[in-house]
PDB file of N, CA and C in Angstrom:
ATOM      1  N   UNK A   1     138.569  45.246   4.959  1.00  0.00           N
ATOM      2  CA  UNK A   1     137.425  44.680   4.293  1.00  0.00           C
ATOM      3  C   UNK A   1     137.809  43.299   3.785  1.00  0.00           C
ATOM      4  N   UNK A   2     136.997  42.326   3.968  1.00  0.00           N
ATOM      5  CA  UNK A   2     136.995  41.271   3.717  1.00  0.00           C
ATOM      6  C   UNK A   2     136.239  40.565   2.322  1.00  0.00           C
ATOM      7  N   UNK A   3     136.743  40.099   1.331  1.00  0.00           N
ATOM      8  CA  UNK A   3     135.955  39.728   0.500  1.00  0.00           C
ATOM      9  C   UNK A   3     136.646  38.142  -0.145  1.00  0.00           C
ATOM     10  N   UNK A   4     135.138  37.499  -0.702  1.00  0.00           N
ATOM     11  CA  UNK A   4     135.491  36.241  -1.201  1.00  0.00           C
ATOM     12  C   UNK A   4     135.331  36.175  -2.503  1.00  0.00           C
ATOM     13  N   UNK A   5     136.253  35.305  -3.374  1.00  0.00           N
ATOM     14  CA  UNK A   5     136.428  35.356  -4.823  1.00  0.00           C
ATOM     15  C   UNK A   5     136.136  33.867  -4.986  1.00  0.00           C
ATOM     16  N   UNK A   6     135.166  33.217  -5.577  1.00  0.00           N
ATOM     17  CA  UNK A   6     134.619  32.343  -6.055  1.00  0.00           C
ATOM     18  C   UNK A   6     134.939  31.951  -7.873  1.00  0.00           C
ATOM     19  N   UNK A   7     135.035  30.845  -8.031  1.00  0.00           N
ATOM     20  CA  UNK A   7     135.225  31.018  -9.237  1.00  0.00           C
ATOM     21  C   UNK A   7     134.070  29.601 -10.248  1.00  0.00           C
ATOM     22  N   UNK A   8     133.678  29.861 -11.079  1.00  0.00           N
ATOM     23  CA  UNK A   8     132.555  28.753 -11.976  1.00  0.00           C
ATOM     24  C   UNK A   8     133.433  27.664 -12.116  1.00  0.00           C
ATOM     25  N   UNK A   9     132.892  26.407 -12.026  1.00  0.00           N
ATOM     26  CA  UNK A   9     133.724  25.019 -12.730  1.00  0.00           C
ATOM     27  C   UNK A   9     132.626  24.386 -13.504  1.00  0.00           C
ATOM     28  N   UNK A  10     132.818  25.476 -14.986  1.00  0.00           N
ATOM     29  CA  UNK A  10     131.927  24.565 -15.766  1.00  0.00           C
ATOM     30  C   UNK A  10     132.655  23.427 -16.670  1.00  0.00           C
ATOM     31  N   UNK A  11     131.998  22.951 -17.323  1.00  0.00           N
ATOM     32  CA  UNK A  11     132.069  22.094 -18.318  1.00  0.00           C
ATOM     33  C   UNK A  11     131.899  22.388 -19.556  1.00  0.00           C
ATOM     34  N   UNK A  12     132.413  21.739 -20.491  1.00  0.00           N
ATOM     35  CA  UNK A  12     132.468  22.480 -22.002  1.00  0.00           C
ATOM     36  C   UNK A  12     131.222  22.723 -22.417  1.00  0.00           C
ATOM     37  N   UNK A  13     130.165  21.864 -22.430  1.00  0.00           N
ATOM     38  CA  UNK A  13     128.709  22.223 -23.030  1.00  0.00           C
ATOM     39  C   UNK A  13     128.165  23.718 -21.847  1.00  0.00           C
ATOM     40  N   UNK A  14     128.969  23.830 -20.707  1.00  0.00           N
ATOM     41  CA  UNK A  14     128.487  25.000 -19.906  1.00  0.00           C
ATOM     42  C   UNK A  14     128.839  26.631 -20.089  1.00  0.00           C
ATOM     43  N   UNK A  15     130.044  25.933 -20.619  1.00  0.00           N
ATOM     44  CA  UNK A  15     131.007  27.387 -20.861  1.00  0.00           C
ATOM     45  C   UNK A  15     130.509  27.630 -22.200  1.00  0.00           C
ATOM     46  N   UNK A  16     130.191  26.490 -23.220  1.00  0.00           N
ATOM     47  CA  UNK A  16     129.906  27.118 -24.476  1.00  0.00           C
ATOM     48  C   UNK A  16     128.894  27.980 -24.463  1.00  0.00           C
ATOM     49  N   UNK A  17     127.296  27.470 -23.902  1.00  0.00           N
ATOM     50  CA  UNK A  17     126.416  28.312 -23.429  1.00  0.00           C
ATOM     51  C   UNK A  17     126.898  29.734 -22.939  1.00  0.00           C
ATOM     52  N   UNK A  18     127.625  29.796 -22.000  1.00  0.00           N
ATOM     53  CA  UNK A  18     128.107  30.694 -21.559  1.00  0.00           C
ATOM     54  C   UNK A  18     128.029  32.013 -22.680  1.00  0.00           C
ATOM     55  N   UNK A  19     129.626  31.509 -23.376  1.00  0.00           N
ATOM     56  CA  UNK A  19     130.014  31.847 -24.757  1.00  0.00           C
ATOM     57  C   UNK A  19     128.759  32.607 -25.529  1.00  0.00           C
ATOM     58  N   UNK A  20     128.162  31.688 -25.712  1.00  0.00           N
ATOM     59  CA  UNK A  20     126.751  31.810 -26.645  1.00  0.00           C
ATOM     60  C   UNK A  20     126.298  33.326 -26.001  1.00  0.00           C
ATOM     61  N   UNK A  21     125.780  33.305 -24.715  1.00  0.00           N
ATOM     62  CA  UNK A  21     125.248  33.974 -24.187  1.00  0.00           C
ATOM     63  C   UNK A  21     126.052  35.495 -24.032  1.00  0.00           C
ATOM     64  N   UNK A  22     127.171  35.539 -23.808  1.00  0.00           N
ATOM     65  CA  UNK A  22     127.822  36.836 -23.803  1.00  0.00           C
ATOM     66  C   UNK A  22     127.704  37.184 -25.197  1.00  0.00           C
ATOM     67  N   UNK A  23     128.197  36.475 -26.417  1.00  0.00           N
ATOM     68  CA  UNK A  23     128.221  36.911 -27.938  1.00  0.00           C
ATOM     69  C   UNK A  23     126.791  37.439 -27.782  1.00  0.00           C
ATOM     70  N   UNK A  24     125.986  36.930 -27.664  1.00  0.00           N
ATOM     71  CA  UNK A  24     124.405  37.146 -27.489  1.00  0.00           C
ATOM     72  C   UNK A  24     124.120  38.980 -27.346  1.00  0.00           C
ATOM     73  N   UNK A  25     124.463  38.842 -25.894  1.00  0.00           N
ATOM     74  CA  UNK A  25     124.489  40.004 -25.779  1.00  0.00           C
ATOM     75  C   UNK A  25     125.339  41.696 -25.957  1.00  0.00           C
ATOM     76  N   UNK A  26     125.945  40.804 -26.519  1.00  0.00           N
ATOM     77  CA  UNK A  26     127.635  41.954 -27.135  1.00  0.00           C
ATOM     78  C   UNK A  26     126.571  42.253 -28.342  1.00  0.00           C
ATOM     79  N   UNK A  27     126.253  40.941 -29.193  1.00  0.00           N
ATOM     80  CA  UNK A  27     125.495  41.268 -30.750  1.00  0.00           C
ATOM     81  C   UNK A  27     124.282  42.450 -31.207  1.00  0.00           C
ATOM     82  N   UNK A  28     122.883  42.201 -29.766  1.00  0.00           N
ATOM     83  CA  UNK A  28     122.227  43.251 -29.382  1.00  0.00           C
ATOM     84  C   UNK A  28     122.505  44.263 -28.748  1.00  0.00           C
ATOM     85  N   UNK A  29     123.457  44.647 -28.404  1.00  0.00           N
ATOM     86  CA  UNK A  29     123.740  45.843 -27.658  1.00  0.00           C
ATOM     87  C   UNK A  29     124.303  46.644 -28.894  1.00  0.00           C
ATOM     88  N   UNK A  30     125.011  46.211 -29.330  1.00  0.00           N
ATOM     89  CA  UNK A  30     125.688  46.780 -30.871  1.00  0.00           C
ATOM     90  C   UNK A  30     125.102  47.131 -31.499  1.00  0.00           C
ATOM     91  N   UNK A  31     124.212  45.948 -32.233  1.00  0.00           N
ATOM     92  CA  UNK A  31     122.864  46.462 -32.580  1.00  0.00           C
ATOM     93  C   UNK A  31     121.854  47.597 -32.551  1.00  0.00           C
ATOM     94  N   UNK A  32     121.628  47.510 -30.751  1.00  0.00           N
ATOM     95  CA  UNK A  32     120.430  48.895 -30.455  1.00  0.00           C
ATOM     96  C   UNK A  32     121.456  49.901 -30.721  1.00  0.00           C
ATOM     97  N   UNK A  33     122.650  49.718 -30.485  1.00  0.00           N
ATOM     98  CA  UNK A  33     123.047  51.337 -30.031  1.00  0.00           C
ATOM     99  C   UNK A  33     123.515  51.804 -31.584  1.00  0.00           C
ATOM    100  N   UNK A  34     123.761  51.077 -32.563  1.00  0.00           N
ATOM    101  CA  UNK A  34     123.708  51.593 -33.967  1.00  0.00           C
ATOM    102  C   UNK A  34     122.349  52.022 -34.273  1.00  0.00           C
ATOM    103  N   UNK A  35     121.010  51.454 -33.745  1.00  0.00           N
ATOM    104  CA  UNK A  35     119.963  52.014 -34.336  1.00  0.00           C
ATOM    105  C   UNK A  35     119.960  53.131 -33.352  1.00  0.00           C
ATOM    106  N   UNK A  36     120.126  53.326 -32.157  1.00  0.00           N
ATOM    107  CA  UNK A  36     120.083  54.132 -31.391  1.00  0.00           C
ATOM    108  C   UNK A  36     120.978  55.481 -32.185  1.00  0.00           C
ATOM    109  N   UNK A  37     121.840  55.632 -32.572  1.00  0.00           N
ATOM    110  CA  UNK A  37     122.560  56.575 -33.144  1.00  0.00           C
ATOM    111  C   UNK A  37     121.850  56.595 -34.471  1.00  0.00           C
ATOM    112  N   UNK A  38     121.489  56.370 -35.317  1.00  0.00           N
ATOM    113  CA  UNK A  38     120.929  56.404 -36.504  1.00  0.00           C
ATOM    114  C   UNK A  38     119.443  57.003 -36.161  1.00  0.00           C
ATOM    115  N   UNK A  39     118.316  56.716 -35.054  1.00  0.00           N
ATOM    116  CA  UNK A  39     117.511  57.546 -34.975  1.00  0.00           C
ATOM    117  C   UNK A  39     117.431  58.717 -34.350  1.00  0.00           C
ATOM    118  N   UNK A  40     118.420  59.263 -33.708  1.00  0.00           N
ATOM    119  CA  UNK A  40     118.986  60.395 -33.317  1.00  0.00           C
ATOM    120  C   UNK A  40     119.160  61.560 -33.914  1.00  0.00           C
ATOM    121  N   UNK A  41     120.149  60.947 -34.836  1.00  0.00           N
ATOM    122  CA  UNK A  41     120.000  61.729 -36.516  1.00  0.00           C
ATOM    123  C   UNK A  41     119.012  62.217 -36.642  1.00  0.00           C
ATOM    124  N   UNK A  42     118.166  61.160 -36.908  1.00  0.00           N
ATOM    125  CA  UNK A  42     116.927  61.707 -38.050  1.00  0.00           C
ATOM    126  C   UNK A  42     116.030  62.396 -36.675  1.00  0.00           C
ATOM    127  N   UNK A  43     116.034  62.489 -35.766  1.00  0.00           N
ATOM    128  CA  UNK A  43     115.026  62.870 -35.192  1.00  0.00           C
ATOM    129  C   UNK A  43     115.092  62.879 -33.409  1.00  0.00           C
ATOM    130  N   UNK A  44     114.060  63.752 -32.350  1.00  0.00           N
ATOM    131  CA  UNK A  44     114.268  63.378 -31.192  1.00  0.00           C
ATOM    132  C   UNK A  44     113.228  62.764 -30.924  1.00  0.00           C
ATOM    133  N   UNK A  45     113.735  61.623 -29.957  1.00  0.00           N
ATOM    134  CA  UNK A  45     113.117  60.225 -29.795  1.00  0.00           C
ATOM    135  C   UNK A  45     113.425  60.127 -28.017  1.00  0.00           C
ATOM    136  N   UNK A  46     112.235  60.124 -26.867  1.00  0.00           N
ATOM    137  CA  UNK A  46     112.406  59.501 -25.993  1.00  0.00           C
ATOM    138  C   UNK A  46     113.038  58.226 -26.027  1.00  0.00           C
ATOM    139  N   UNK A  47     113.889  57.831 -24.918  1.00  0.00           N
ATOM    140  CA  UNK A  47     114.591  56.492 -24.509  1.00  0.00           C
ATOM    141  C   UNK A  47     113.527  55.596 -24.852  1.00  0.00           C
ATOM    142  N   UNK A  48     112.431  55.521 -24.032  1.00  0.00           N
ATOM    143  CA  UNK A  48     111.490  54.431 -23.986  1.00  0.00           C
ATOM    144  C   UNK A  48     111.077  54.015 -25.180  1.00  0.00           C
ATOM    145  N   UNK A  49     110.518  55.340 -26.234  1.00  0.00           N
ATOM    146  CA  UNK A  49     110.352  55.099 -27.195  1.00  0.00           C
ATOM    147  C   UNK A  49     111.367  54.157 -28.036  1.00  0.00           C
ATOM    148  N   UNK A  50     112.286  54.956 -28.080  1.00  0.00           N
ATOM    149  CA  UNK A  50     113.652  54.088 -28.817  1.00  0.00           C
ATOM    150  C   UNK A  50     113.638  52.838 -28.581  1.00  0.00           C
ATOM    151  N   UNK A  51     113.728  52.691 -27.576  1.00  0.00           N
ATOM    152  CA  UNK A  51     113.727  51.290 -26.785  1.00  0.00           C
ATOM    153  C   UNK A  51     112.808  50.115 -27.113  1.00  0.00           C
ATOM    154  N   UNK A  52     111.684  50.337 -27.252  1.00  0.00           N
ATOM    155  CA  UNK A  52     110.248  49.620 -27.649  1.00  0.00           C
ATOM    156  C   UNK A  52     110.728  49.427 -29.699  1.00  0.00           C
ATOM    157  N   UNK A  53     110.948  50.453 -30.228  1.00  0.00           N
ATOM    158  CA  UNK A  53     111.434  50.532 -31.410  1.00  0.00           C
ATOM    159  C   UNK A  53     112.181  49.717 -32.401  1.00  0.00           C
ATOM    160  N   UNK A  54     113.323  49.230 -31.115  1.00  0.00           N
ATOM    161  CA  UNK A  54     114.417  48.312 -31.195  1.00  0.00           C
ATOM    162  C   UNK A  54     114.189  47.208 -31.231  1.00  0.00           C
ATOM    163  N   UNK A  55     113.334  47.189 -29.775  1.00  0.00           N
ATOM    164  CA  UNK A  55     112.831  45.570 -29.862  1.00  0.00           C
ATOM    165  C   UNK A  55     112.046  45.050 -30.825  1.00  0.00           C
ATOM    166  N   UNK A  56     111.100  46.127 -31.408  1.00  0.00           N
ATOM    167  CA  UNK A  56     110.145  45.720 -32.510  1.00  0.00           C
ATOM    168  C   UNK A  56     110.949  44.911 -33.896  1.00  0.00           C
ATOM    169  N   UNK A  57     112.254  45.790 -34.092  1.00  0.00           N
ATOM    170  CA  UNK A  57     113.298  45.879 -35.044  1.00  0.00           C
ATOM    171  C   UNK A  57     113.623  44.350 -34.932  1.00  0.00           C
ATOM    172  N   UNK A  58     114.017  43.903 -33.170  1.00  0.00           N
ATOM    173  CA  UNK A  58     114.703  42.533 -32.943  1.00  0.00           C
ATOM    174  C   UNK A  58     114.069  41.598 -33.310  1.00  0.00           C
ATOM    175  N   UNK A  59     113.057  41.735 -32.753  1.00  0.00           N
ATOM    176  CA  UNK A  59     111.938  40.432 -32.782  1.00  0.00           C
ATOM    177  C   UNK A  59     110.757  40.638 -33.791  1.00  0.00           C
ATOM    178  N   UNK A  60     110.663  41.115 -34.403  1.00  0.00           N
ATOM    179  CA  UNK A  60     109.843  41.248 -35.984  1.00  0.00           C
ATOM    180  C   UNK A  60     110.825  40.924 -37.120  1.00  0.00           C
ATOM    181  N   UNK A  61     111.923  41.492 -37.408  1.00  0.00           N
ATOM    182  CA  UNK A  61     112.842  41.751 -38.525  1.00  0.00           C
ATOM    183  C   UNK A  61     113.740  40.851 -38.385  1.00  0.00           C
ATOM    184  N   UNK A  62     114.618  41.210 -37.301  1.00  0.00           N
ATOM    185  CA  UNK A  62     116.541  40.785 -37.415  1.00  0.00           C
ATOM    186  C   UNK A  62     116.283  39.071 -37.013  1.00  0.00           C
ATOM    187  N   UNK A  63     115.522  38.871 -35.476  1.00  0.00           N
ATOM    188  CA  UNK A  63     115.306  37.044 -35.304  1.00  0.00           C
ATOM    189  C   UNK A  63     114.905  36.010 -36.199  1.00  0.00           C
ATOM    190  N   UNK A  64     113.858  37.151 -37.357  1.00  0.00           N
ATOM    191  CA  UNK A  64     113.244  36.342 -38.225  1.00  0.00           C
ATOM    192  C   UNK A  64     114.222  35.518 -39.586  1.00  0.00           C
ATOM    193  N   UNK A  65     115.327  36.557 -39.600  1.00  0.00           N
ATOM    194  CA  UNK A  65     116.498  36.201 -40.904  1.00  0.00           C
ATOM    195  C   UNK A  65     116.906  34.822 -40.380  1.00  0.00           C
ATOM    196  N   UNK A  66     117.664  33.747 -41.330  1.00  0.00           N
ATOM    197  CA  UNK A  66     118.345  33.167 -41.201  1.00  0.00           C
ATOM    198  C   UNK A  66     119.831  33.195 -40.716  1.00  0.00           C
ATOM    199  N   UNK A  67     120.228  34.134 -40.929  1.00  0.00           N
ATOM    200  CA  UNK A  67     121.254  34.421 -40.762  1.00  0.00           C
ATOM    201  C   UNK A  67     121.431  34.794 -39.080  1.00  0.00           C
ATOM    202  N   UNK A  68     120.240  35.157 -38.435  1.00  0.00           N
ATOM    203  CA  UNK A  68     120.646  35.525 -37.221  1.00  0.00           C
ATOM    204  C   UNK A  68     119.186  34.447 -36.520  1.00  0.00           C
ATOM    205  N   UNK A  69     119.128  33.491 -37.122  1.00  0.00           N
ATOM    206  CA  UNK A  69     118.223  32.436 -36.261  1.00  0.00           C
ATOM    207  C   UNK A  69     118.641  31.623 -34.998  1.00  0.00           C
ATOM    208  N   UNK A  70     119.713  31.724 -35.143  1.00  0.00           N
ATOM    209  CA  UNK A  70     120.563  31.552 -33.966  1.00  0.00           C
ATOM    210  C   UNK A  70     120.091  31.851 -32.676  1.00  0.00           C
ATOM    211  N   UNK A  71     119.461  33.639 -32.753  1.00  0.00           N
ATOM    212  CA  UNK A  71     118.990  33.977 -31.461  1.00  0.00           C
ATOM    213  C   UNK A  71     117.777  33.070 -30.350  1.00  0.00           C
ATOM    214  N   UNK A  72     117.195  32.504 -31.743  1.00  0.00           N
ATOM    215  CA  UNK A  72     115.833  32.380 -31.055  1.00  0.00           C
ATOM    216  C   UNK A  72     116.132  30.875 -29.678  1.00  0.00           C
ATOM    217  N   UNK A  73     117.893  30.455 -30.098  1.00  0.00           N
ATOM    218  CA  UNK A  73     118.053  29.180 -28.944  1.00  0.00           C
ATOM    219  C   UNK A  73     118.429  29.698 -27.453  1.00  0.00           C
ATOM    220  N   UNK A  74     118.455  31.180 -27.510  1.00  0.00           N
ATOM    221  CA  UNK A  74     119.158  31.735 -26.293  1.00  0.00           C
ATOM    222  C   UNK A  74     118.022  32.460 -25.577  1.00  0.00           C
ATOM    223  N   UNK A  75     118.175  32.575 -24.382  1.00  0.00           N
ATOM    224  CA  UNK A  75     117.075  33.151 -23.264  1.00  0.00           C
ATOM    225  C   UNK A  75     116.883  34.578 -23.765  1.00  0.00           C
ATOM    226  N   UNK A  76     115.680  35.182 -24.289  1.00  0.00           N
ATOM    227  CA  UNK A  76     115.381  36.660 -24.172  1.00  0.00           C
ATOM    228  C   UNK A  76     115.704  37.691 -22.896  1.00  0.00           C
ATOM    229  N   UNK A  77     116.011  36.897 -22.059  1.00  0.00           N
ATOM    230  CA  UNK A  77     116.148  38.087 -20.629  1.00  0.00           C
ATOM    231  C   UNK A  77     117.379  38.715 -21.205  1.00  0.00           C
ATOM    232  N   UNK A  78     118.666  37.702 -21.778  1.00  0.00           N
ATOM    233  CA  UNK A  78     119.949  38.438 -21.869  1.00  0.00           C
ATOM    234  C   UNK A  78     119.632  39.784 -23.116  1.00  0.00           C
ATOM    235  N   UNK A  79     118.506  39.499 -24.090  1.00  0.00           N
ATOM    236  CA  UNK A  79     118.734  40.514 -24.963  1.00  0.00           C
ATOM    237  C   UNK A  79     117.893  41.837 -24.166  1.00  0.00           C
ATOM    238  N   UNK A  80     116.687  41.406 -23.520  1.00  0.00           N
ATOM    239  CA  UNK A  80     116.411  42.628 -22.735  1.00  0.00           C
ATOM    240  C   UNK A  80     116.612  43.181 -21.663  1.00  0.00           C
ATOM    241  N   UNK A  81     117.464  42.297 -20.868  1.00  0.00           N
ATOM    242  CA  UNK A  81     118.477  43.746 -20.308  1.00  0.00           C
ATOM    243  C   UNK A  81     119.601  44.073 -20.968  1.00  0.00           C
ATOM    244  N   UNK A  82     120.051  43.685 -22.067  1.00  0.00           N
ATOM    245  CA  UNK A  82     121.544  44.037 -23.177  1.00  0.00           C
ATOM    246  C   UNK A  82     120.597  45.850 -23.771  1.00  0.00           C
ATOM    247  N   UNK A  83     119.132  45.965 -23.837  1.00  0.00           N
ATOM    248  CA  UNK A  83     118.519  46.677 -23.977  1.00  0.00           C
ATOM    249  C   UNK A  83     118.305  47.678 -23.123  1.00  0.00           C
ATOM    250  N   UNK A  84     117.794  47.484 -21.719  1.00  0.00           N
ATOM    251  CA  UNK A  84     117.517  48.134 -20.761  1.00  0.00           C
ATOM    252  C   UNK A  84     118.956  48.804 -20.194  1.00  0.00           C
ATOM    253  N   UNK A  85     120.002  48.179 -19.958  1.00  0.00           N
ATOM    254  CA  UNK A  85     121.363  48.724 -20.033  1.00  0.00           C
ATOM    255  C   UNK A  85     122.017  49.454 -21.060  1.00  0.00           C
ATOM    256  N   UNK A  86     121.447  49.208 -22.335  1.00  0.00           N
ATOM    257  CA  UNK A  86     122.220  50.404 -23.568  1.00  0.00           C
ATOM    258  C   UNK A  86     120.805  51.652 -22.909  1.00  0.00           C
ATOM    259  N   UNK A  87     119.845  51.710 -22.524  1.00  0.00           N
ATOM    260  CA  UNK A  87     119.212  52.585 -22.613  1.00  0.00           C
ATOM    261  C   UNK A  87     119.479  53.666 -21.272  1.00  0.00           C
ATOM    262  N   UNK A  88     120.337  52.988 -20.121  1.00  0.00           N
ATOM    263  CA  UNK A  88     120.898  53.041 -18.813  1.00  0.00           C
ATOM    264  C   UNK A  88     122.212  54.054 -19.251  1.00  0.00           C
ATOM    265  N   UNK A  89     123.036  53.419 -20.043  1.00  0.00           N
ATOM    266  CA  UNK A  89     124.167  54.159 -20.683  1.00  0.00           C
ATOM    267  C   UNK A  89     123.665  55.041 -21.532  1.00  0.00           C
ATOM    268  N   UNK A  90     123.044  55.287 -22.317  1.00  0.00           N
ATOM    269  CA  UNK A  90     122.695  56.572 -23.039  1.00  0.00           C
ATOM    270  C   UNK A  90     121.917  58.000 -21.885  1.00  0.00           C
ATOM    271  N   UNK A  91     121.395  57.626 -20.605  1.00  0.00           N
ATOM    272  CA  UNK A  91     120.654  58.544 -19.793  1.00  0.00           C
ATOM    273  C   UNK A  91     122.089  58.751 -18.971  1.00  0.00           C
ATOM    274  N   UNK A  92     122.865  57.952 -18.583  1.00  0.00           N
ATOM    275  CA  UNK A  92     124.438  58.210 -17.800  1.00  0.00           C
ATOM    276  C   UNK A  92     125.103  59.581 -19.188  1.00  0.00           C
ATOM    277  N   UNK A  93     125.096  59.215 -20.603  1.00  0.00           N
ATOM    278  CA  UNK A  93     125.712  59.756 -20.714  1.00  0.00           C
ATOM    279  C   UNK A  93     125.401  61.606 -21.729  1.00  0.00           C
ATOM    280  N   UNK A  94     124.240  61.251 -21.316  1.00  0.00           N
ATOM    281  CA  UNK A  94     122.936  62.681 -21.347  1.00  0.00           C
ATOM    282  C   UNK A  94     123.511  63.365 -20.152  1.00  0.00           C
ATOM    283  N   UNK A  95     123.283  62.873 -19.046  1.00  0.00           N
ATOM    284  CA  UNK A  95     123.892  63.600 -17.733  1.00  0.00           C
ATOM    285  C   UNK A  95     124.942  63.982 -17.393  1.00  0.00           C
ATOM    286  N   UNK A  96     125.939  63.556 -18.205  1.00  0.00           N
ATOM    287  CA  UNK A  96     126.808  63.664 -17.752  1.00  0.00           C
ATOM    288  C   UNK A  96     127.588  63.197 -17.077  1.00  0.00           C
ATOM    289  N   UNK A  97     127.345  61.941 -16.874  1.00  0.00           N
ATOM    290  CA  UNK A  97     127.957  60.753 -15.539  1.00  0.00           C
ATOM    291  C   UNK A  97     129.297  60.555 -16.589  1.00  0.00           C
ATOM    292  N   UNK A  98     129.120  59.808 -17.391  1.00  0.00           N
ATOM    293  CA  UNK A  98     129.782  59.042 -18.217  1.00  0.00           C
ATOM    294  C   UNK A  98     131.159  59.352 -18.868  1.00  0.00           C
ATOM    295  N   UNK A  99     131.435  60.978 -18.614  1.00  0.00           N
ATOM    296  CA  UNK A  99     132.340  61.229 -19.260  1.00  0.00           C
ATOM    297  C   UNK A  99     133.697  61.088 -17.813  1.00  0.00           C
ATOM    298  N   UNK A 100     134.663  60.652 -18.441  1.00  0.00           N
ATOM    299  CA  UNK A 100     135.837  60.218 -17.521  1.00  0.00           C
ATOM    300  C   UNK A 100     137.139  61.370 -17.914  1.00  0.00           C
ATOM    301  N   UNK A 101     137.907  61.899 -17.075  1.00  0.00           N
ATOM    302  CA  UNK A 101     139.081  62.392 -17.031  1.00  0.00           C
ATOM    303  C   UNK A 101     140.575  61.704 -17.564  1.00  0.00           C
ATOM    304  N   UNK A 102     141.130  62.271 -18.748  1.00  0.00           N
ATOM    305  CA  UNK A 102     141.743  61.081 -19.180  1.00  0.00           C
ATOM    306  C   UNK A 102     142.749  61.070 -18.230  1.00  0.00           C
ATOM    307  N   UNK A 103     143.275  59.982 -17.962  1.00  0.00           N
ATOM    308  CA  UNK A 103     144.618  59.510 -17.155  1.00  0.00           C
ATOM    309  C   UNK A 103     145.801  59.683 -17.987  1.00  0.00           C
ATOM    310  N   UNK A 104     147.073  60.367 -17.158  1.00  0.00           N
ATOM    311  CA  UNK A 104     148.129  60.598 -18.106  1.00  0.00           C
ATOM    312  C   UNK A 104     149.236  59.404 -16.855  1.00  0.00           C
ATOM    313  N   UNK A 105     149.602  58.846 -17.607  1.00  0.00           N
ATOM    314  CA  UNK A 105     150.668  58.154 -16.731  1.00  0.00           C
ATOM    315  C   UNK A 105     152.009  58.769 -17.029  1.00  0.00           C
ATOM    316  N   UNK A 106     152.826  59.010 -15.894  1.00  0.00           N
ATOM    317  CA  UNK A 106     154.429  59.079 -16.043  1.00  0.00           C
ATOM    318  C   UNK A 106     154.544  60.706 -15.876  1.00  0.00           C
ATOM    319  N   UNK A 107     153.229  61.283 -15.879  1.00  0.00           N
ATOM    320  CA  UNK A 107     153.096  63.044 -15.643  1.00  0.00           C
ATOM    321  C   UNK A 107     153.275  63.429 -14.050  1.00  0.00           C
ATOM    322  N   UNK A 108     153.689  64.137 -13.282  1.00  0.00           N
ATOM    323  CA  UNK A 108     153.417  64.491 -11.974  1.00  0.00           C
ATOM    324  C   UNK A 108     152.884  65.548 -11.849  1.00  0.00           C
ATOM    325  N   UNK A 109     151.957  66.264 -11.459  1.00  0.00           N
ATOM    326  CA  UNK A 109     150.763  67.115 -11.801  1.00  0.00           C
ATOM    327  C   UNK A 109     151.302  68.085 -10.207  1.00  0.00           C
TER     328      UNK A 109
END
């Protein structure tokens, strides 16, 4: 199999964006999945529901603070799929996909 490895040549104002944009989405994902565990608790909640919930949470409440005004300079696509993917990982790990076999190194089985 043949494959090609490409690599970005940005520039500092490119990579910072960049930057911006991964923190971005590390920040909301953290986010949903703390509210995501906190309404769990209290109650059972379809994904979708949850999901719609969160965003209400993002963009009514948390964008509006100063403290996290920051968001409003970065593209919304990254926070809603940072959304649609925590909601991807919570149905993986309902099913059962998600759980992994731990690896023992230095054991011969």
């Amino acid at each position: 199999m043949f494959a090609v490895k490409r690599a970005l040549k940005l520039n500092n104002k490119e990579a910072t964006l960049m930057a911006k944009h991964a923190g971005f989405r590390r920040v909301v994902f953290n986010f949903g999945l703390s509210l995501r565990t906190q309404m769990y608790s209290e109650g059972k909640f379809t994904d979708s529901k949850v999901l719609n919930e969160v965003k209400k949470v993002l963009t009514n409440h948390v964008k509006k603070t100063s403290e996290f005004a920051w968001m409003n300079q970065l593209s919304s696509r990254v926070y809603q799929n940072a959304l649609i993917d925590l909601k991807d990982a919570f149905s993986r790990y309902r099913s059962g996909k998600a759980v992994k076999k731990p690896v023992l190194f230095g054991l011969c089985t």
